[in-house]
C-alpha atoms as a PDB file:
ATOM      1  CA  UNK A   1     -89.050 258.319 -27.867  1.00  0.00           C
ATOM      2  CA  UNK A   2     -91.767 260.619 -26.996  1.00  0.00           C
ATOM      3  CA  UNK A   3     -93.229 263.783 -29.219  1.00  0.00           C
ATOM      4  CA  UNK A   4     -92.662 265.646 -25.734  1.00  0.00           C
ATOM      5  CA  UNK A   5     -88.745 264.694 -25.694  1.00  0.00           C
ATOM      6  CA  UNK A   6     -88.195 265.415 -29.598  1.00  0.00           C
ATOM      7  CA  UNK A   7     -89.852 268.508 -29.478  1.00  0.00           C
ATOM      8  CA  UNK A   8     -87.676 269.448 -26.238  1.00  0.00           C
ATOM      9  CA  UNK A   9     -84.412 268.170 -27.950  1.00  0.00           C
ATOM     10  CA  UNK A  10     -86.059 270.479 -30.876  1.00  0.00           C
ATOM     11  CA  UNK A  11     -86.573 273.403 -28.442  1.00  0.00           C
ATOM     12  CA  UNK A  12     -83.082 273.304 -27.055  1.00  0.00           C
ATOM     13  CA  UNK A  13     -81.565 273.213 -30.626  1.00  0.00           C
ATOM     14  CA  UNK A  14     -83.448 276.414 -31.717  1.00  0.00           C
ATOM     15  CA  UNK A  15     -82.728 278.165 -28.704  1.00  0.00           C
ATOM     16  CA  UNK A  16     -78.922 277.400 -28.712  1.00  0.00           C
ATOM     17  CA  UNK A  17     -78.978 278.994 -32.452  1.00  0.00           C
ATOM     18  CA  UNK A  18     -80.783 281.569 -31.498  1.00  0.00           C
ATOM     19  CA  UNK A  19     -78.331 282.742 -28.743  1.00  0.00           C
ATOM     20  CA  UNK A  20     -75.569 281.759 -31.570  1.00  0.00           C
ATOM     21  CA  UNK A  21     -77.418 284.583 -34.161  1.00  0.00           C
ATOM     22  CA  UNK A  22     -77.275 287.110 -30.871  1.00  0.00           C
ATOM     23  CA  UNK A  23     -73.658 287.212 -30.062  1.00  0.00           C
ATOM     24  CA  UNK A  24     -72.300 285.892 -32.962  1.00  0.00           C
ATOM     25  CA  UNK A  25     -74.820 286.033 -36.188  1.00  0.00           C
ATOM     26  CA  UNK A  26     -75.895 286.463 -38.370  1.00  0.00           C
ATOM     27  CA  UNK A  27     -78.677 288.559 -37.588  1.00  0.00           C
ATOM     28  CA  UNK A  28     -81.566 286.308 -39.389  1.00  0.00           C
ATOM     29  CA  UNK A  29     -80.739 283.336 -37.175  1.00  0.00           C
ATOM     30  CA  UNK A  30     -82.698 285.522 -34.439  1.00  0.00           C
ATOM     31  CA  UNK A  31     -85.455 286.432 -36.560  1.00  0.00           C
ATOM     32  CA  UNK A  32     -86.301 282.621 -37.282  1.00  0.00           C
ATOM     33  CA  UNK A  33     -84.973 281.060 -33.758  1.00  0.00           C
ATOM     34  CA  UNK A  34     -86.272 283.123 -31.332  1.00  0.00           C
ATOM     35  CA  UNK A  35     -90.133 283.151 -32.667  1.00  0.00           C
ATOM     36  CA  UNK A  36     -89.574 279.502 -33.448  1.00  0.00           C
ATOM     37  CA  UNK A  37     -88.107 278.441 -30.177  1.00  0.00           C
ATOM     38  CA  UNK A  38     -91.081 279.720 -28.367  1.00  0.00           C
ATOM     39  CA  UNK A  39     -93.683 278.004 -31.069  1.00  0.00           C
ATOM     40  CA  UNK A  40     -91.759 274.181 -30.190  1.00  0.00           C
ATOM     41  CA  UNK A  41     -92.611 275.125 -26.760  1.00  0.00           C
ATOM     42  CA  UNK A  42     -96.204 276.037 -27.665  1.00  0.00           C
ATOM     43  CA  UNK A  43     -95.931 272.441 -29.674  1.00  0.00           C
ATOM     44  CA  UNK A  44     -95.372 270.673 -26.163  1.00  0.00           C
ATOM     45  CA  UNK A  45     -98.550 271.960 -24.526  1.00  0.00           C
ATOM     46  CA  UNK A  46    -100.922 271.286 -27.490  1.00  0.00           C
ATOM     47  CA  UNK A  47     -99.459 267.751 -27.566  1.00  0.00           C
ATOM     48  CA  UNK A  48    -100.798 267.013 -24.856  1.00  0.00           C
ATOM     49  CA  UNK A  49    -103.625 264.647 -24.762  1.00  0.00           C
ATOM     50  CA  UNK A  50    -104.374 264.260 -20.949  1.00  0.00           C
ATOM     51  CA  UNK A  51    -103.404 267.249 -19.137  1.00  0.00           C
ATOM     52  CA  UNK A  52    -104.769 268.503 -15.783  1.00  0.00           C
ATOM     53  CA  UNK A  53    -107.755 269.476 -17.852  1.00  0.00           C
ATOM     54  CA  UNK A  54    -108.642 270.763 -20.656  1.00  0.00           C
ATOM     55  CA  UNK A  55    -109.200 274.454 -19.999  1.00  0.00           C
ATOM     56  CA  UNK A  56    -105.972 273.962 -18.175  1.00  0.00           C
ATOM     57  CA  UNK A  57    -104.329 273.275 -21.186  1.00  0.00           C
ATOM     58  CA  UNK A  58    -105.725 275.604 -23.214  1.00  0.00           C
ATOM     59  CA  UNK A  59    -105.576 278.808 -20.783  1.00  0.00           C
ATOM     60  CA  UNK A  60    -101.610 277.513 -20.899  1.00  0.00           C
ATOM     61  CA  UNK A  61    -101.701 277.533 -24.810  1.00  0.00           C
ATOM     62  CA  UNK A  62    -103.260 280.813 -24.490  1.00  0.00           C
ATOM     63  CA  UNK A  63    -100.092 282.303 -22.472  1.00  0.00           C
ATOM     64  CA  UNK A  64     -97.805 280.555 -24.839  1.00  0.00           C
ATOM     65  CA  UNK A  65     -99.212 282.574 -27.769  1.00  0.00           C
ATOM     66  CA  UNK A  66     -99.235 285.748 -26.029  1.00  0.00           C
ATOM     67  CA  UNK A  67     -95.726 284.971 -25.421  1.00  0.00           C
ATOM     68  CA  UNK A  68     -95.197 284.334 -28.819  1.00  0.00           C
ATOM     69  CA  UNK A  69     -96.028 287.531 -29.601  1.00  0.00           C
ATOM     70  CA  UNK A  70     -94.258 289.365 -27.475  1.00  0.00           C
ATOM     71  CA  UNK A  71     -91.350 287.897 -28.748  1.00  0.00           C
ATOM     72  CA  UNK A  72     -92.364 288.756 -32.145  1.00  0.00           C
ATOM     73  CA  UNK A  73     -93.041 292.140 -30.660  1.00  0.00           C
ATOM     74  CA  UNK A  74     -89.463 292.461 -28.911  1.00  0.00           C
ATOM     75  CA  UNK A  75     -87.746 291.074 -32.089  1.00  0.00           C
ATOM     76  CA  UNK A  76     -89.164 293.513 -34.644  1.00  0.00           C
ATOM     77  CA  UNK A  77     -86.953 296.738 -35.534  1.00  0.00           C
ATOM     78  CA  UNK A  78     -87.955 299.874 -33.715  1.00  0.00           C
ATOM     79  CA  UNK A  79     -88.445 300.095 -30.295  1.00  0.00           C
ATOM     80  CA  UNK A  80     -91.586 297.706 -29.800  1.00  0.00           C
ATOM     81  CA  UNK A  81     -90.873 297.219 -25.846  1.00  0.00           C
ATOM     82  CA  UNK A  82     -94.496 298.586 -24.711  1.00  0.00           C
ATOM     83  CA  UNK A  83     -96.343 296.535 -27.361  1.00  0.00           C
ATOM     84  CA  UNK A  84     -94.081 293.324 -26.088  1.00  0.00           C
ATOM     85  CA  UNK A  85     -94.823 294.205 -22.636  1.00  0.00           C
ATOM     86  CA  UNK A  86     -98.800 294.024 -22.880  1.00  0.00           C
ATOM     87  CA  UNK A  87     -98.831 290.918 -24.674  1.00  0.00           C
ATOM     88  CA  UNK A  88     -96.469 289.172 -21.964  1.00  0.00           C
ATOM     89  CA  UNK A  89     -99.039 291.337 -19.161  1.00  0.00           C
ATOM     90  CA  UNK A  90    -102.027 289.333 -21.109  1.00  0.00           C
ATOM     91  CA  UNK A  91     -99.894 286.115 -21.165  1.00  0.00           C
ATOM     92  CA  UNK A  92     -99.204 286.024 -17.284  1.00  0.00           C
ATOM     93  CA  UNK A  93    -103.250 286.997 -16.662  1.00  0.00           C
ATOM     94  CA  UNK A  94    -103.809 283.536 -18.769  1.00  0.00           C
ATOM     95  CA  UNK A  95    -101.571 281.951 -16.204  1.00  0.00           C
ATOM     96  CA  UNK A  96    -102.637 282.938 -13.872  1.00  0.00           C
ATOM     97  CA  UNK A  97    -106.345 281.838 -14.619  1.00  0.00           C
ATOM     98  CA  UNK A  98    -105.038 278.526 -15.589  1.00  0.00           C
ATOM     99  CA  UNK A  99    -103.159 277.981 -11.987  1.00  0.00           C
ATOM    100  CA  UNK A 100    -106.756 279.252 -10.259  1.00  0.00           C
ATOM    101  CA  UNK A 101    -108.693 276.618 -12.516  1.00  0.00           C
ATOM    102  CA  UNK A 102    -106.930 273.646 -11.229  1.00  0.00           C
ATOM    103  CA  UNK A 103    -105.887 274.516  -7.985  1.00  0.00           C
ATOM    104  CA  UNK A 104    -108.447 277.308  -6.836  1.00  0.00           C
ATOM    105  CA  UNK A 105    -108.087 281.184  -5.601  1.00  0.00           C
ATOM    106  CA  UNK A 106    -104.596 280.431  -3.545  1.00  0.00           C
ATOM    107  CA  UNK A 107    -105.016 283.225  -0.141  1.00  0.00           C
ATOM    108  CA  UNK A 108    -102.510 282.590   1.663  1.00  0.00           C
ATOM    109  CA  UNK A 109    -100.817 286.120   2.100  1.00  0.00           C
ATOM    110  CA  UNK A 110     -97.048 285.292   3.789  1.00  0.00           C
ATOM    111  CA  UNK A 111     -95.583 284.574  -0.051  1.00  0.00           C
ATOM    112  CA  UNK A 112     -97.563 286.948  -1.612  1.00  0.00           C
ATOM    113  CA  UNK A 113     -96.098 289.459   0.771  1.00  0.00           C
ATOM    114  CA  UNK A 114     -92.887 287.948   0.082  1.00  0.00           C
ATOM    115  CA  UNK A 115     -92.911 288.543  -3.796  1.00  0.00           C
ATOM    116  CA  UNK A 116     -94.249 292.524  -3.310  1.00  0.00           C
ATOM    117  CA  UNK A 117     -91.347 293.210  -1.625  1.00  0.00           C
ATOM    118  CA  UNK A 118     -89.144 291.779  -3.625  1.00  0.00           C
ATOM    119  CA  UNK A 119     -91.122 293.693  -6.638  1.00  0.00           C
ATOM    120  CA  UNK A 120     -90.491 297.150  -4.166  1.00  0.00           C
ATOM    121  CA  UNK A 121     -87.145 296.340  -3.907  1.00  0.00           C
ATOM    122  CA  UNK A 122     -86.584 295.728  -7.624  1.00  0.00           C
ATOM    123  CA  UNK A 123     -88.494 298.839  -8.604  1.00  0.00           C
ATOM    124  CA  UNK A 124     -86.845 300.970  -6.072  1.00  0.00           C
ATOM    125  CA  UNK A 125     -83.943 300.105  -8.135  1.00  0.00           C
ATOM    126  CA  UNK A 126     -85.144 301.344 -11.367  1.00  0.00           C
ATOM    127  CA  UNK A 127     -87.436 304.115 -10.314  1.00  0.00           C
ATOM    128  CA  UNK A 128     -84.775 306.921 -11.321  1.00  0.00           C
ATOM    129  CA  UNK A 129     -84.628 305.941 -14.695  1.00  0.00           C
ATOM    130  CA  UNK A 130     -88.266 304.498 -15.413  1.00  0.00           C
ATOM    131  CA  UNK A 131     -89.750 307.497 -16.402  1.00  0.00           C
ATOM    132  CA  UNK A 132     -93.262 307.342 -17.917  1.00  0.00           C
ATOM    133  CA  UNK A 133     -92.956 303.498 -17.599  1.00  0.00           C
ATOM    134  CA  UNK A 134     -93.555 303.763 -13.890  1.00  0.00           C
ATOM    135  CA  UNK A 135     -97.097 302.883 -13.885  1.00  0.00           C
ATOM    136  CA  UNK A 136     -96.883 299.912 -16.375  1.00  0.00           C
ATOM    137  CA  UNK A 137     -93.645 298.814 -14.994  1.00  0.00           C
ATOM    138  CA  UNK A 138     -95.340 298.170 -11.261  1.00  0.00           C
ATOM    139  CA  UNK A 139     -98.589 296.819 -13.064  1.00  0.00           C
ATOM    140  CA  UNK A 140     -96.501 294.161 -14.692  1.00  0.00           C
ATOM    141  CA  UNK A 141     -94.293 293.806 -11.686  1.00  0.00           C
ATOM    142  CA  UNK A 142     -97.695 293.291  -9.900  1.00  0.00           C
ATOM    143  CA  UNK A 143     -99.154 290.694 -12.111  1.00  0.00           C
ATOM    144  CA  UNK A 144     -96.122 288.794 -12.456  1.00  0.00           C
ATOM    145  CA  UNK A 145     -95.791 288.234  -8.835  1.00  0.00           C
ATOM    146  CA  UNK A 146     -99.376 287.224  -8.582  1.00  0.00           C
ATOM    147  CA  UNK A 147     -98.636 284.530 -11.384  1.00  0.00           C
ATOM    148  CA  UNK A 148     -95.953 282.855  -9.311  1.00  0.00           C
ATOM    149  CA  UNK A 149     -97.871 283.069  -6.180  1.00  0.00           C
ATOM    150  CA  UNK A 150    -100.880 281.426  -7.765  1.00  0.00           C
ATOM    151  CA  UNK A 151     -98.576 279.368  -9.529  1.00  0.00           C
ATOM    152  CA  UNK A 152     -97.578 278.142  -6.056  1.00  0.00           C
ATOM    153  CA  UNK A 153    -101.104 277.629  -4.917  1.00  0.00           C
ATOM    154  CA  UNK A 154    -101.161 274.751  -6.985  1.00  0.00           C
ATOM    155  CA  UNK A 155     -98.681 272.457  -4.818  1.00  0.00           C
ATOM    156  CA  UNK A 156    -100.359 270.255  -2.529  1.00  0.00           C
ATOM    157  CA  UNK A 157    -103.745 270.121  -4.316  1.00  0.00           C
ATOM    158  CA  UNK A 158    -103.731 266.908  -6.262  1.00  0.00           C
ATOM    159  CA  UNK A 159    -101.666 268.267  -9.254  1.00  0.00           C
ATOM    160  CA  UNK A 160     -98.322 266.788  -8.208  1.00  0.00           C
ATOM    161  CA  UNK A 161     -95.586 267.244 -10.618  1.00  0.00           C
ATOM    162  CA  UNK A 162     -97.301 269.957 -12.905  1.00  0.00           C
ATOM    163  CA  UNK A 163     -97.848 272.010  -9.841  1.00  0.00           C
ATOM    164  CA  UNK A 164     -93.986 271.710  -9.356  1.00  0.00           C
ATOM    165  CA  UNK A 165     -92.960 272.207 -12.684  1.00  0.00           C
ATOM    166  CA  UNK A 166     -95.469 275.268 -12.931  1.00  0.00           C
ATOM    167  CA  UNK A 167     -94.215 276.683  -9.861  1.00  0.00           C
ATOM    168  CA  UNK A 168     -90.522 276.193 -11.221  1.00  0.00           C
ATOM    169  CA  UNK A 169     -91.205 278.592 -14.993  1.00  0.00           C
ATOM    170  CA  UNK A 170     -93.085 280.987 -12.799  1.00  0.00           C
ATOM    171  CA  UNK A 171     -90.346 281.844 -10.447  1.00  0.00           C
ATOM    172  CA  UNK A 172     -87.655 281.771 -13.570  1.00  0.00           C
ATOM    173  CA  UNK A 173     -90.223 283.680 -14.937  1.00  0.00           C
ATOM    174  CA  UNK A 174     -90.097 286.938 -12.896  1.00  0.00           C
ATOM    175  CA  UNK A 175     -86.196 285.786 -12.636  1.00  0.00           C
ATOM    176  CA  UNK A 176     -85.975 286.366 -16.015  1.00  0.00           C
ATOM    177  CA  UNK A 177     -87.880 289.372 -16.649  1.00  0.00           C
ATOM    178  CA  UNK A 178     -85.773 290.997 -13.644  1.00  0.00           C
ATOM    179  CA  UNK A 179     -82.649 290.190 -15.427  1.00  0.00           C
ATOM    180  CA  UNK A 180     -84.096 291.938 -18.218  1.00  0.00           C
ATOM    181  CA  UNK A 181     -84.869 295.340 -16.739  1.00  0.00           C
ATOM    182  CA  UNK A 182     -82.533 295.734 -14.836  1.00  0.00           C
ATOM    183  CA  UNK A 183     -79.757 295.279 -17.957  1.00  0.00           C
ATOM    184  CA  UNK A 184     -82.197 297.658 -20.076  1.00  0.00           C
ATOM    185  CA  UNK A 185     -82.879 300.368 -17.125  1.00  0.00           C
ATOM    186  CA  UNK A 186     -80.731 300.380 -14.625  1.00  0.00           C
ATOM    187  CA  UNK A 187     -76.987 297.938 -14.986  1.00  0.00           C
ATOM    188  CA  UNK A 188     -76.669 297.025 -18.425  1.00  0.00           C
ATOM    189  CA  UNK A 189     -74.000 293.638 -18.470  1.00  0.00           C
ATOM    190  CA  UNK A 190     -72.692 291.798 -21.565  1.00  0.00           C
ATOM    191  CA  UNK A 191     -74.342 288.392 -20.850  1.00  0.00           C
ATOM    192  CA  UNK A 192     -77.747 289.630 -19.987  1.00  0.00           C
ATOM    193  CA  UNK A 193     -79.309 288.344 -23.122  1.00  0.00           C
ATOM    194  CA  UNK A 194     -77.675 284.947 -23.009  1.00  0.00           C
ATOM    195  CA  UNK A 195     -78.998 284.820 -18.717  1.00  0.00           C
ATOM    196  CA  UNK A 196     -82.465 286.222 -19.276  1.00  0.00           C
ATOM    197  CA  UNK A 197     -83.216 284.283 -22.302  1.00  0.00           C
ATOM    198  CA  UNK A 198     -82.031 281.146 -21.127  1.00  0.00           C
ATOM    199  CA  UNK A 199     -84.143 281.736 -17.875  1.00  0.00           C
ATOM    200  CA  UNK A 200     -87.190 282.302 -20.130  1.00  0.00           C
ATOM    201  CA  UNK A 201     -87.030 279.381 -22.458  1.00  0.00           C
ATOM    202  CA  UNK A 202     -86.536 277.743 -19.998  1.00  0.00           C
ATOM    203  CA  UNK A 203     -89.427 278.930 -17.551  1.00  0.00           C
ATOM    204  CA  UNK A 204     -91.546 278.504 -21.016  1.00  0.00           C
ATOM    205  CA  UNK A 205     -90.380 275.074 -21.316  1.00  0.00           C
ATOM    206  CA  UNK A 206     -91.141 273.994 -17.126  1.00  0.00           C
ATOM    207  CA  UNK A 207     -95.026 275.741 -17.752  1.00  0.00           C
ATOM    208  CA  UNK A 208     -95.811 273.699 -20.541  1.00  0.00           C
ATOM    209  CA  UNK A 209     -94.365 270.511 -19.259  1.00  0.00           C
ATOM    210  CA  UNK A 210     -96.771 271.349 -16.614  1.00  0.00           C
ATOM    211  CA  UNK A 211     -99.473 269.998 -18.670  1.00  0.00           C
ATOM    212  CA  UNK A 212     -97.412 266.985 -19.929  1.00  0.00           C
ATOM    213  CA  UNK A 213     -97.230 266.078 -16.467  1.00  0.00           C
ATOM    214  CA  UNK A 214    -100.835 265.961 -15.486  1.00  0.00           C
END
């Protein structure tokens, strides 16, 4: 049995309690399973002791702590949504750096076309009720799409099954984070949490597997 299968047998446990403390409680099981789900994830990635390469690994160990503290960030009492937002901003920029390290500057333009207008579409949606988070809202939209795409790059380089697996978080990545604002700005629905979090952990997970696979 592997360290990279306990801690994912680990990582589903703590997630599956943490979506327990958010419909059902108490309250505290979110404040210890959400920061801690997203640490056994961090776990996989430093595990690791022959990924792609090493700044590979590390630029992905850099996202996963940015993540981290969003999540921290999002969890804390108050409204903490603009501090979350720039540490997930920074954590996507890491990605996206890793992707460009092992697979290079990806150019081709049809699928980054493809992702802007999906991000016009999605912001079109919550324009009316953005407000003064226009600006950062398409920044993040911006960056987010140019993680996946980059993310994509990566498939049919050499890299093989991390380039999949990378490719796979990325797009349940910006998944995810759509669920998100559109529940918070524009069609709030019961489940939201439960879809969007279970998107990310598991877009979290796929990323750092992709340095387990290399």
């Amino acid at each position: 049995m592997t360290i990279t299968f306990i801690l994912s047998m680990l990582t589903l446990a703590s997630a599956i309690l943490y979506q327990w403390g958010n419909y059902r409680g108490p309250k505290a099981l979110v404040y210890v399973f959400k920061p801690l789900t997203t640490a056994l994830i961090l776990l996989i990635a430093l595990s690791v002791p022959d990924p792609p390469s090493q700044l590979y690994k590390w630029l992905i160990v850099a996202g996963l702590l940015l993540s981290l503290t969003g999540d921290v960030f999002l969890m804390l009492p108050g409204d903490k949504f603009i501090a979350g937002w720039g540490a997930f901003l920074l954590a996507h920029l890491a990605y996206i750096a890793a992707f460009i390290s092992d697979g290079g500057l990806y150019r081709a333009p049809w699928l980054l076309l493809l992702g802007l207008a999906y991000g016009v579409v999605l912001l079109r949606i919550l324009w009316p009720t953005l407000g003064r988070l226009r600006l950062p809202a398409a920044l993040y939209m911006l960056v987010i799409i140019v993680m996946a795409w980059q993310a994509a790059g990566r498939i049919g380089q050499g890299s093989g099954a991390s380039a999949w697996l990378a490719f796979a978080g990325a797009v349940l990545f910006v998944a995810s984070d759509s669920i998100l604002v559109v529940n918070r700005f524009a069609r709030p629905f019961q489940s939201a949490r439960l879809v969007y979090m279970s998107a990310y952990y598991t877009a979290q997970w796929l990323i750092a597997l992709s340095v387990v696979a290399g």
